[in-house]
Structure formats: C-alpha cells, structure tokens
N, C-alpha and C. Protein backbone atom coordinates (compact mmCIF):
# COMPACT_ATOMS: atom_id res chain seq x y z
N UNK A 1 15.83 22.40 9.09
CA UNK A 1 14.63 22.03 9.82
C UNK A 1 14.92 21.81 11.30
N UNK A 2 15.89 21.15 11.68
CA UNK A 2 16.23 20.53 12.94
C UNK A 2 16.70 22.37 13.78
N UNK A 3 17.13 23.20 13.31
CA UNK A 3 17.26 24.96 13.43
C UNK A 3 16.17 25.65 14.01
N UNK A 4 14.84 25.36 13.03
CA UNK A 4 13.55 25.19 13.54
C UNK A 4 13.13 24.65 14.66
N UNK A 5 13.33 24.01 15.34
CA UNK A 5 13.01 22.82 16.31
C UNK A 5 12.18 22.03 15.74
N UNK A 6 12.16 21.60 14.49
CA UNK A 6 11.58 19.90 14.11
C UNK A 6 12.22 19.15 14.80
N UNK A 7 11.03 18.16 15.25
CA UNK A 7 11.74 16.85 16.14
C UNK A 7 11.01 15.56 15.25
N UNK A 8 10.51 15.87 14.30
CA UNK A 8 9.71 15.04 13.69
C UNK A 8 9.57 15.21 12.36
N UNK A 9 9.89 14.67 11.52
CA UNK A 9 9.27 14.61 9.92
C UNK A 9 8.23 13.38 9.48
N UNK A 10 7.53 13.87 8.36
CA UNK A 10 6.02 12.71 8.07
C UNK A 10 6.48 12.64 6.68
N UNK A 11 6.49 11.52 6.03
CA UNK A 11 6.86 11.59 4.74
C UNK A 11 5.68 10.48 4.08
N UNK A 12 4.75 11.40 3.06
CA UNK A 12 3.92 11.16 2.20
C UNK A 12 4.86 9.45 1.38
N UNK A 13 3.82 8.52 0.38
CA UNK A 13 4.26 7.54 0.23
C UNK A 13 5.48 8.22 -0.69
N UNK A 14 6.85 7.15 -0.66
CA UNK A 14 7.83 7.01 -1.37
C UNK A 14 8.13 5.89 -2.29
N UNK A 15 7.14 5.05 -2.36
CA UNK A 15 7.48 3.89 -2.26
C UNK A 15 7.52 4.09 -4.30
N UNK A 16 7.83 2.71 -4.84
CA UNK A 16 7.70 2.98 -6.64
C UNK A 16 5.98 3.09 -6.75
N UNK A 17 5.25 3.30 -8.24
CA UNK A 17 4.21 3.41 -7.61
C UNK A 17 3.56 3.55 -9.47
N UNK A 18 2.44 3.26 -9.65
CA UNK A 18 1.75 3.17 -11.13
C UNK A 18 1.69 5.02 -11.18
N UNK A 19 1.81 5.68 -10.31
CA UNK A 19 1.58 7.43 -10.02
C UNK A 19 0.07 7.31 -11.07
N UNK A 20 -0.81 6.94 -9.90
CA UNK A 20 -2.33 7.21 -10.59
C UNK A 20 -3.01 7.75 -9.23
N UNK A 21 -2.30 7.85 -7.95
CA UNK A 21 -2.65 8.16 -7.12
C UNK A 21 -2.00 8.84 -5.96
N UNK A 22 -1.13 9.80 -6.44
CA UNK A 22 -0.25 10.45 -5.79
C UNK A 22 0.77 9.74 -4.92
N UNK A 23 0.88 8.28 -4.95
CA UNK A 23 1.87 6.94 -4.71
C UNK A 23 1.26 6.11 -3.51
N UNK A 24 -0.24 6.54 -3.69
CA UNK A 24 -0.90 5.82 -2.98
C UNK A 24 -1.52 4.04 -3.74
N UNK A 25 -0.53 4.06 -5.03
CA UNK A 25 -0.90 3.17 -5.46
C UNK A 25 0.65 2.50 -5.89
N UNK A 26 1.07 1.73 -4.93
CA UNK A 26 2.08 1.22 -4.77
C UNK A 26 2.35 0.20 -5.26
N UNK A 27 4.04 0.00 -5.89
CA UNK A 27 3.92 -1.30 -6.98
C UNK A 27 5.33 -2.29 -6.13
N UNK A 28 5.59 -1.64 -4.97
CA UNK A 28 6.76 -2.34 -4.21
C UNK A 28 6.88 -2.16 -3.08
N UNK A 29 6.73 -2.08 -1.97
CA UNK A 29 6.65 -1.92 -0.59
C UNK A 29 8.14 -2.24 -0.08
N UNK A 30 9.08 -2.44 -0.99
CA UNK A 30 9.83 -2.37 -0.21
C UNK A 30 11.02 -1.70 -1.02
N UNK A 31 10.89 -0.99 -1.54
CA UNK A 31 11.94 0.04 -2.73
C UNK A 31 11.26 1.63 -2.75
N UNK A 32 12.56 2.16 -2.92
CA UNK A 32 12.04 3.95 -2.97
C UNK A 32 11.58 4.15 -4.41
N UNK A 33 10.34 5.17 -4.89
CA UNK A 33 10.03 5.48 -6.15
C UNK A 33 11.52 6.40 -7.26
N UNK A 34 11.73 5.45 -7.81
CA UNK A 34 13.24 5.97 -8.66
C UNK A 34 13.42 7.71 -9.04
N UNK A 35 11.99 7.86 -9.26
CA UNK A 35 12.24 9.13 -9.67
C UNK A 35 12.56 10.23 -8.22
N UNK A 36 12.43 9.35 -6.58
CA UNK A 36 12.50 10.25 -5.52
C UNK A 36 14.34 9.82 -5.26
N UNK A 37 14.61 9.11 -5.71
CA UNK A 37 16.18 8.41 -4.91
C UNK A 37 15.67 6.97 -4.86
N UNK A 38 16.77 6.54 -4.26
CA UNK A 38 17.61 5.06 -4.16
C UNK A 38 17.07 4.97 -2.69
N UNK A 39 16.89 3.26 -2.50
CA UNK A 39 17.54 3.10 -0.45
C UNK A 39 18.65 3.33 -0.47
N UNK A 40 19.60 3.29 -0.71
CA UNK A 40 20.77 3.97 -0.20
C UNK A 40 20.31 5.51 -0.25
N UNK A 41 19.93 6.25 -1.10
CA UNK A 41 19.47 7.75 -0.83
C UNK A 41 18.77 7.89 0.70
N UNK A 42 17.88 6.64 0.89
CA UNK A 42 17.01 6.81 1.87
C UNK A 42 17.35 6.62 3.23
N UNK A 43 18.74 5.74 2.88
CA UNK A 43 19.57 5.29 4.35
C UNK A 43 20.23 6.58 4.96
N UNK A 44 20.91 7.21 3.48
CA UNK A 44 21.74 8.54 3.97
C UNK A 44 20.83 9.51 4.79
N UNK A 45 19.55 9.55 4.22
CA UNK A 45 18.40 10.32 4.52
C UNK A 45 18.30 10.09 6.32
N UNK A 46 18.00 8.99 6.06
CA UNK A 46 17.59 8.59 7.89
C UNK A 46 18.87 9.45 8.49
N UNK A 47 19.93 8.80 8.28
CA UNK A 47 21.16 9.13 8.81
C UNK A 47 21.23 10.35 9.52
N UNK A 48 21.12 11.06 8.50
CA UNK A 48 21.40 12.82 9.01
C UNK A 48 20.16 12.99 9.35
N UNK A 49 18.92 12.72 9.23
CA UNK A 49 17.84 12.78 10.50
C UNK A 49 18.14 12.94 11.51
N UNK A 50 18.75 11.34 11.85
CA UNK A 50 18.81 10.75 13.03
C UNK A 50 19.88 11.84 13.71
N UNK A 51 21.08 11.98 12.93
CA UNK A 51 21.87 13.18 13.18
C UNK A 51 21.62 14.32 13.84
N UNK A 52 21.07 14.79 13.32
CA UNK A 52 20.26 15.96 13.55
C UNK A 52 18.83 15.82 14.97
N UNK A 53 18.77 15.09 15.34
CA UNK A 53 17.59 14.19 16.73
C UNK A 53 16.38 14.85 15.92
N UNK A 54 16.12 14.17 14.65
CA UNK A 54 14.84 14.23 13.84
C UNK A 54 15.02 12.36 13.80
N UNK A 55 13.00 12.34 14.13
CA UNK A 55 12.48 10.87 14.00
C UNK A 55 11.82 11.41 12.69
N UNK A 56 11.89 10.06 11.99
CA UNK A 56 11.16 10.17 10.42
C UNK A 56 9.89 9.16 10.64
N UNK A 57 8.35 9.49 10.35
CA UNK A 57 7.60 8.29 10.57
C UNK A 57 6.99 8.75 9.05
N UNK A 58 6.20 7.49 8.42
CA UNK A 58 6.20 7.47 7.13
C UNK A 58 4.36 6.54 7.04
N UNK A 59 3.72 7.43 5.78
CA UNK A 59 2.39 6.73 5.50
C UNK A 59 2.95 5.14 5.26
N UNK A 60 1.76 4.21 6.01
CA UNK A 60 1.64 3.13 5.91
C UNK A 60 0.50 2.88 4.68
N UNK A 61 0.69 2.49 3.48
CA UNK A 61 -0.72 1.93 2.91
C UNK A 61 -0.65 0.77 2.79
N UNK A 62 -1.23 -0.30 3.29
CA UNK A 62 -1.38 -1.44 3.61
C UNK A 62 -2.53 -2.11 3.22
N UNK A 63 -3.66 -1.00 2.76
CA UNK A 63 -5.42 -1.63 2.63
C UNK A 63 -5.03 -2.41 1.27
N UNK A 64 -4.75 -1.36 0.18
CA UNK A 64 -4.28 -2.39 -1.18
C UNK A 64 -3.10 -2.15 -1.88
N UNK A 65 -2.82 -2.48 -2.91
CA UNK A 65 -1.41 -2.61 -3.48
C UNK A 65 -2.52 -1.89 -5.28
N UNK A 66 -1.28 -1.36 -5.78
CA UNK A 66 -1.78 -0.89 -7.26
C UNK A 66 -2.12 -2.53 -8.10
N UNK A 67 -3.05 -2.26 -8.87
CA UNK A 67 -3.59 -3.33 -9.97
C UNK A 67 -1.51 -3.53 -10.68
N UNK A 68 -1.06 -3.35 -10.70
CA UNK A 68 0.26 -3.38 -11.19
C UNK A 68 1.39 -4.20 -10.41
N UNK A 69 0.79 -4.38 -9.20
CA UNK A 69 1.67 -4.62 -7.98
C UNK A 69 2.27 -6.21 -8.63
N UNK A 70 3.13 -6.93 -8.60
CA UNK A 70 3.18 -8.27 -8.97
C UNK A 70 2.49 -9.08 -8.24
N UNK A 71 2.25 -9.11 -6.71
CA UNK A 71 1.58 -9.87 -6.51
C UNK A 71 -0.21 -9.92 -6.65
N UNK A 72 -0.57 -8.61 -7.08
CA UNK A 72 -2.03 -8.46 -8.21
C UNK A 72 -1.54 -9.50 -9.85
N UNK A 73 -0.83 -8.79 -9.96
CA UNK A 73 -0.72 -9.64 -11.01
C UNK A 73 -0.66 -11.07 -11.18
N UNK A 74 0.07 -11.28 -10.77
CA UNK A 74 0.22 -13.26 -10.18
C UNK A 74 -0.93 -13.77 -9.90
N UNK A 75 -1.74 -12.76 -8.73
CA UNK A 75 -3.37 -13.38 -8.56
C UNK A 75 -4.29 -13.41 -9.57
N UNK A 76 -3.59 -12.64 -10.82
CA UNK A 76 -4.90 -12.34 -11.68
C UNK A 76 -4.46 -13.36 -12.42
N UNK A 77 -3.22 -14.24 -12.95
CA UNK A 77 -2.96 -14.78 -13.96
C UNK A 77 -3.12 -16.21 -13.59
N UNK A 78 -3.42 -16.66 -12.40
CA UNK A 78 -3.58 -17.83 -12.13
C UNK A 78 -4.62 -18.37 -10.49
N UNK A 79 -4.87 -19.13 -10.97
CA UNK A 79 -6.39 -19.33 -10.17
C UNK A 79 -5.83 -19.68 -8.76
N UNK A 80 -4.73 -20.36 -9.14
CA UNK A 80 -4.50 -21.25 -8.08
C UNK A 80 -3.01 -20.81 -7.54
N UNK A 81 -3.17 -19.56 -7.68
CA UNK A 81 -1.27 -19.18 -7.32
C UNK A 81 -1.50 -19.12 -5.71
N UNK A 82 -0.63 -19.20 -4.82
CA UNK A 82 -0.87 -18.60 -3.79
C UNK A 82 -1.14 -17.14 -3.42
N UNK A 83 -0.66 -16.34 -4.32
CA UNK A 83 -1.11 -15.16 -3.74
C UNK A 83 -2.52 -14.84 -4.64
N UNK A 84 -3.36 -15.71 -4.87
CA UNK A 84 -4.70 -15.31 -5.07
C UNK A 84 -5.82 -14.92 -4.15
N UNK A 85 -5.40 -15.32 -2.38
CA UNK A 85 -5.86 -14.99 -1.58
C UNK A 85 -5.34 -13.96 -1.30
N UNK A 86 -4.47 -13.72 -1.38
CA UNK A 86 -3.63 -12.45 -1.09
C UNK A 86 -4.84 -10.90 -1.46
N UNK A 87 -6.20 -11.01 -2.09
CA UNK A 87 -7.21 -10.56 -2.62
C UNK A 87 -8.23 -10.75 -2.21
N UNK A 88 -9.55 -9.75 -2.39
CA UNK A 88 -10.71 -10.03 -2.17
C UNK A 88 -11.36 -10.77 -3.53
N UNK A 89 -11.77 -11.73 -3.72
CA UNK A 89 -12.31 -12.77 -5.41
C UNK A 89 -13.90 -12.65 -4.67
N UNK A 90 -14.58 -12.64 -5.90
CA UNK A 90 -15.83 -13.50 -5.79
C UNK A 90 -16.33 -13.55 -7.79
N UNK A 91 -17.11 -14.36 -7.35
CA UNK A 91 -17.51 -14.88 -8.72
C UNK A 91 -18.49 -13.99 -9.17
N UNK A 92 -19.56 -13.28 -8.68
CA UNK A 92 -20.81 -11.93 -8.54
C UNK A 92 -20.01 -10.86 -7.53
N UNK A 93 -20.59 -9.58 -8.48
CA UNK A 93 -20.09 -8.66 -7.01
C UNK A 93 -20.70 -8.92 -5.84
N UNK A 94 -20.26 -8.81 -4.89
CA UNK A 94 -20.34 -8.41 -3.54
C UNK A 94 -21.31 -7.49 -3.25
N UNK A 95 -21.76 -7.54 -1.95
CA UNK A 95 -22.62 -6.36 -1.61
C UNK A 95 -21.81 -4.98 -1.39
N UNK A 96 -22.36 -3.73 -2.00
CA UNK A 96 -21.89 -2.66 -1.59
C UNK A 96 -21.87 -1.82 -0.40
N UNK A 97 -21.10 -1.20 -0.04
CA UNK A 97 -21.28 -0.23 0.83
C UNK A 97 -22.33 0.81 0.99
N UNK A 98 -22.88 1.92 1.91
CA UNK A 98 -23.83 2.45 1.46
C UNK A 98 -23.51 3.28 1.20
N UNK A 99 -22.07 3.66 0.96
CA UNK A 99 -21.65 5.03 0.17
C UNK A 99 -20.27 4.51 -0.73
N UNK A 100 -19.96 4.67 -1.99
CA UNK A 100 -18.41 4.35 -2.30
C UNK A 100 -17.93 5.91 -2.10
N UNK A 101 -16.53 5.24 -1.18
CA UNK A 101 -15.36 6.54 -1.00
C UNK A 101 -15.15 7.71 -2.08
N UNK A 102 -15.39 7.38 -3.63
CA UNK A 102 -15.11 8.32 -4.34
C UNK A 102 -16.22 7.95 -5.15
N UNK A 103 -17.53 8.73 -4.99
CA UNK A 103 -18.70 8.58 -6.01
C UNK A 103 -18.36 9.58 -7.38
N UNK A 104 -17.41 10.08 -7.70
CA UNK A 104 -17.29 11.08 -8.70
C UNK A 104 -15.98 10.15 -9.75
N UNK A 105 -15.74 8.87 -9.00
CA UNK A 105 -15.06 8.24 -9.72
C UNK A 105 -15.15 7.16 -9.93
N UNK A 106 -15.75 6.55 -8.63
CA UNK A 106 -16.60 4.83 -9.53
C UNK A 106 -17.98 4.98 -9.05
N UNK A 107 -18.45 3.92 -9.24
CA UNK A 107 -19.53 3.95 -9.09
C UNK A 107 -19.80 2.54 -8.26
N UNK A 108 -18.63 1.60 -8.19
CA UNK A 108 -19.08 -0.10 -7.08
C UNK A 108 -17.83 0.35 -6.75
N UNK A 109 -17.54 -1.04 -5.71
CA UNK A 109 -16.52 -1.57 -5.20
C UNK A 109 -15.84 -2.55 -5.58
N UNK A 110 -16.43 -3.24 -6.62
CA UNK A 110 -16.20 -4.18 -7.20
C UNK A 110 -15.50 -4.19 -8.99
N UNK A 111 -14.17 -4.96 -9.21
CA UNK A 111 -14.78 -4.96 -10.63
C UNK A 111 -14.15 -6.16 -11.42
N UNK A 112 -14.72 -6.13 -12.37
CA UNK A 112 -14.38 -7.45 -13.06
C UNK A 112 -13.27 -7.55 -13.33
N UNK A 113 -11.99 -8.67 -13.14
CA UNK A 113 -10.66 -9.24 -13.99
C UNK A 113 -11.09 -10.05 -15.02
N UNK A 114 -10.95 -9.86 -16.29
CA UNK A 114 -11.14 -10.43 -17.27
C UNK A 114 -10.22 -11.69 -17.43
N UNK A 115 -9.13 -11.47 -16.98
CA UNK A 115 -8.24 -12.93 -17.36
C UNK A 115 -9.05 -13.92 -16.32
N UNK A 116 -9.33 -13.87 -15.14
CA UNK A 116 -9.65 -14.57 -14.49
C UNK A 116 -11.38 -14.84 -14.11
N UNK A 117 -12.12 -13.79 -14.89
CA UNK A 117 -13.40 -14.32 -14.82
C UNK A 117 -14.07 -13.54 -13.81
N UNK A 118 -13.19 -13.14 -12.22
CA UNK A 118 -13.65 -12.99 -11.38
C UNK A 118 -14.33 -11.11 -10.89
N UNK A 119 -14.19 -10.97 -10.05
CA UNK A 119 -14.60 -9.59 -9.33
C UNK A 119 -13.69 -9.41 -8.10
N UNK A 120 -12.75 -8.57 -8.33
CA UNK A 120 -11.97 -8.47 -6.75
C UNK A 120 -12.63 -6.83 -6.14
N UNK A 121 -12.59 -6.95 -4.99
CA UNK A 121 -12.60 -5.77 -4.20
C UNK A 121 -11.70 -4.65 -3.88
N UNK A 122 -12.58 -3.36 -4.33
CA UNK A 122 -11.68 -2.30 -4.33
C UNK A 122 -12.28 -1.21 -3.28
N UNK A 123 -11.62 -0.94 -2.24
CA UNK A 123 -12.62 -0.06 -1.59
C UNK A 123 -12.21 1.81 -2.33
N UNK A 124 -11.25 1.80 -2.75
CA UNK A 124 -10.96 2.89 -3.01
C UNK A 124 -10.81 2.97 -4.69
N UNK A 125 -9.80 3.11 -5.59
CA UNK A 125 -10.17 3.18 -7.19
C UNK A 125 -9.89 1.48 -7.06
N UNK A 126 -10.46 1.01 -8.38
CA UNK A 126 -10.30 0.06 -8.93
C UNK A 126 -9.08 -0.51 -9.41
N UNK A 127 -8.02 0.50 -9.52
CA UNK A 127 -6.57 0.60 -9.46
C UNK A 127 -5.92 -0.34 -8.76
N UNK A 128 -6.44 0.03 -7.20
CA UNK A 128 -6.17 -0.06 -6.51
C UNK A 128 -6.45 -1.37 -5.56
N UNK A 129 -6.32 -2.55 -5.88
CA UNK A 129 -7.57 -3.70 -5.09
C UNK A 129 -7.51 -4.00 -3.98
N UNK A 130 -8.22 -4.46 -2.99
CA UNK A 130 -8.07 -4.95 -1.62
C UNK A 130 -7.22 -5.73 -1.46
N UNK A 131 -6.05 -5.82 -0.66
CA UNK A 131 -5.70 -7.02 -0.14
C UNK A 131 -6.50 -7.84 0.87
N UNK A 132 -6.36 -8.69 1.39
CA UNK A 132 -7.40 -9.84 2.13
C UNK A 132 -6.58 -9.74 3.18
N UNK A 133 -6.66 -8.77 4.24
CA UNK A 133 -6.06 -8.60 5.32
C UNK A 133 -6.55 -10.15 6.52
N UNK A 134 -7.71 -11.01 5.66
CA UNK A 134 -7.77 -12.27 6.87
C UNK A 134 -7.07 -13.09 6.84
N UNK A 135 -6.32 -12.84 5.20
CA UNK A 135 -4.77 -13.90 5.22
C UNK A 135 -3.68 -13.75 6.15
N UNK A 136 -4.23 -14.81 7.05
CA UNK A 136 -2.72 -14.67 7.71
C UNK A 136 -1.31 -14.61 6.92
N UNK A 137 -1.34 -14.96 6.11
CA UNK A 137 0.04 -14.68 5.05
C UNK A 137 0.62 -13.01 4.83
N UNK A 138 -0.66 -12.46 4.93
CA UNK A 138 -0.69 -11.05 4.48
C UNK A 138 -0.46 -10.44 5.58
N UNK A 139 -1.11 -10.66 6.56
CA UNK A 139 -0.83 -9.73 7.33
C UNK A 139 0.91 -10.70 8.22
N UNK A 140 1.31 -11.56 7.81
CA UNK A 140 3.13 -11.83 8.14
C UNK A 140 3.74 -10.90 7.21
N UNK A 141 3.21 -10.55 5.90
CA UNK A 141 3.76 -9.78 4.93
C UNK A 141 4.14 -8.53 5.27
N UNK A 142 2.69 -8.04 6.05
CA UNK A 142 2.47 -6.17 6.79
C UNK A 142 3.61 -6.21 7.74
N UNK A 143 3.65 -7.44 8.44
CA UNK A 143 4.76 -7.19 9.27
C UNK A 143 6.53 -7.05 8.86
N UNK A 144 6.45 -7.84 8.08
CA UNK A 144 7.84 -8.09 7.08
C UNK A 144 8.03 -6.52 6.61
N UNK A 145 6.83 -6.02 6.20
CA UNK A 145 7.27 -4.23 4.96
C UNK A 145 7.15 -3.21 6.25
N UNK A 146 6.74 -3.67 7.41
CA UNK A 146 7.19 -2.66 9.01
C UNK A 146 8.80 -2.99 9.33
N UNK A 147 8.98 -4.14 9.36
CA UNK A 147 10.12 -4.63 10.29
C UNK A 147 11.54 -3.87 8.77
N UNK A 148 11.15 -4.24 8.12
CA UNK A 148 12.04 -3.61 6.77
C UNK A 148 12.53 -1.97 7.21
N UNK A 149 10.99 -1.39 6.87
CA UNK A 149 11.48 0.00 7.01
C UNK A 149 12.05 0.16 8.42
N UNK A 150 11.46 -0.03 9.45
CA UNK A 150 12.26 0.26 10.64
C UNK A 150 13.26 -0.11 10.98
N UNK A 151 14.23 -1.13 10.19
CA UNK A 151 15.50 -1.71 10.41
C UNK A 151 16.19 -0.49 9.64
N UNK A 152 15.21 0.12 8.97
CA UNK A 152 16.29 1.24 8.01
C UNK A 152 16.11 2.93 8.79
N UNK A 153 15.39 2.33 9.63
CA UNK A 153 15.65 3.58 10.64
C UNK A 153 14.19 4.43 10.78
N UNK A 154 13.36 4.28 10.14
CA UNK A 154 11.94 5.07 10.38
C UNK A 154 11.65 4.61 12.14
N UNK A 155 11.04 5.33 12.38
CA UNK A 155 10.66 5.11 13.95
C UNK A 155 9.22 5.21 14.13
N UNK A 156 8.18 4.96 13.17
CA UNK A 156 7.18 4.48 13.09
C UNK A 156 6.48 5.52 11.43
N UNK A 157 4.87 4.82 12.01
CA UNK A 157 4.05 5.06 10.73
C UNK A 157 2.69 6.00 11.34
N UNK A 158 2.05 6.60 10.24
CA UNK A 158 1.04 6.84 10.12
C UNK A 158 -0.12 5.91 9.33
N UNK A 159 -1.05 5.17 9.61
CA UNK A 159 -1.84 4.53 8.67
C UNK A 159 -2.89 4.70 8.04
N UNK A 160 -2.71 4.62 7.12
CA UNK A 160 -3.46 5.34 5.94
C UNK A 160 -4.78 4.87 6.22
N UNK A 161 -6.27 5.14 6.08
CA UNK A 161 -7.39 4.41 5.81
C UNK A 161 -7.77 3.33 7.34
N UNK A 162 -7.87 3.75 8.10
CA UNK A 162 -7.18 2.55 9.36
C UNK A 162 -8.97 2.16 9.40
N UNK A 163 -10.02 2.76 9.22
CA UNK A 163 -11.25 2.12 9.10
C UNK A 163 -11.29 0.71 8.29
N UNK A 164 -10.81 0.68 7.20
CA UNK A 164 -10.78 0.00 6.28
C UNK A 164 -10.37 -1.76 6.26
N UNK A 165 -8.91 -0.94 7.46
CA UNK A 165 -8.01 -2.20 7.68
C UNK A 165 -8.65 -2.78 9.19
N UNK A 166 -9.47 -2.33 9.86
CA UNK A 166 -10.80 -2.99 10.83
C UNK A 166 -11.30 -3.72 10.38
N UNK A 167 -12.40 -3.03 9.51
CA UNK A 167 -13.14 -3.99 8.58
C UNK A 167 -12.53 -5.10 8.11
C-alpha cells in the first residue's frame, strides 16, 4: 500500500463485538475483536504503518455500546449501580423522533428492559442502546477509549453518527 502512495488507512470497527452489526455493536472499547488479532497484533500493525509513513485513523462509535456491553448489563441488573446513568432510562417511552433511522427494522426508539422495568433509548437497533453522553462520567470514559487508542499509535478517528452525539 505505502508502493501505492497511501499515506492514510481507515479501519472499519475492530473492536470485540455481539457481530449483529457489522462491529458496530461493540462489547469492549478497549480490546481487538479475537477473531481479527490480538493488541499486540494491533501494536505490530501500527508499527509497520508507522514504518512505512502510513497514519491509521479508526471509526469512533461512541453513540452506544451493544445490549451485551458489561456496562449495559450492570445498568440493567441494578437500579442503583453507577453505571445506570451511563444510559438513556425512563419509566414510559419517550417521545419519538419524526423518523426512526431504520424503519424496516424497528419501529420506536425505545424499548422495554424487563429485569429492570424500565425503557432505555436506542437511536439505532435496540441492540444497540444510547449511552447518556450528559454524563459527565461518560464522556471522561470517551476520553479514556481516545487517549487508549492513540497511545497505541492511531493518529485520529472518524465519528460515527456525529448528529446523534450533538443531540
């Protein structure tokens, strides 16, 4: 590639992932999906990038984490965990949007957790739930899974959905 004159590579998510959404439904933000390699695979990777004067920048998904993610899980199993804000909750759905992102696959934005009674927010599958980007916790977190990868050598991101993460 670098033969070519690539000065740049984009790398689709890597991260581990429920694969219900081409790894847009992420179960670790900070580990490579086993079946792509190891971080150490991923360090060597940068390496000879960098070798080669190729920058690697990599999808950011940040809007939600897979229904699988542990810290979904933790929020769903207890009312009062801290990472229950880490989520969008309400007790009734929410008002909808005037269009959902994929009408051929849900039909709200909303859907019920049965262990917990509640309705979290999904702007995209239900898989997939909102994180509560007004937690300041969360967004120290976004910064923590940036400062990670770029200590391992990525030289920035693309962000996935960036309407979303406005809102």
């Amino acid at each position: 590639l670098a033969g070519l004159g690539v000065t740049c590579l984009w790398l689709m998510p890597f991260y581990p992932t429920a694969n219900q959404d081409d790894g847009y439904d992420i179960t670790d933000f900070y580990s490579v999906d086993p079946r792509l390699g190891t971080l150490g695979d991923f360090v060597e990777f940068m390496r000879t990038a960098h070798d080669r004067g190729m920058r690697v920048i990599a999808d950011l998904v940040v809007n939600h984490t897979s229904d699988r993610h542990p810290w979904f899980q933790e929020a769903c199993g207890d009312k009062d965990s801290p990472r229950r804000d880490w989520y969008v909750w309400k007790d009734e759905p929410g008002p909808e949007p005037e269009q959902v992102v994929f009408p051929d696959q849900e039909d709200s934005v909303w859907e019920r957790d049965e262990r917990s009674g509640q309705y979290y927010l999904h702007s995209f599958y239900k898989h997939q739930p909102d994180l509560n980007l007004a937690n300041p916790q969360v967004r120290d977190e976004i910064s923590r899974i940036l400062g990670f990868w770029m200590e391992l050598g990525l030289s920035g991101f693309r962000v996935d959905a960036v309407p979303f993460l406005i809102e």
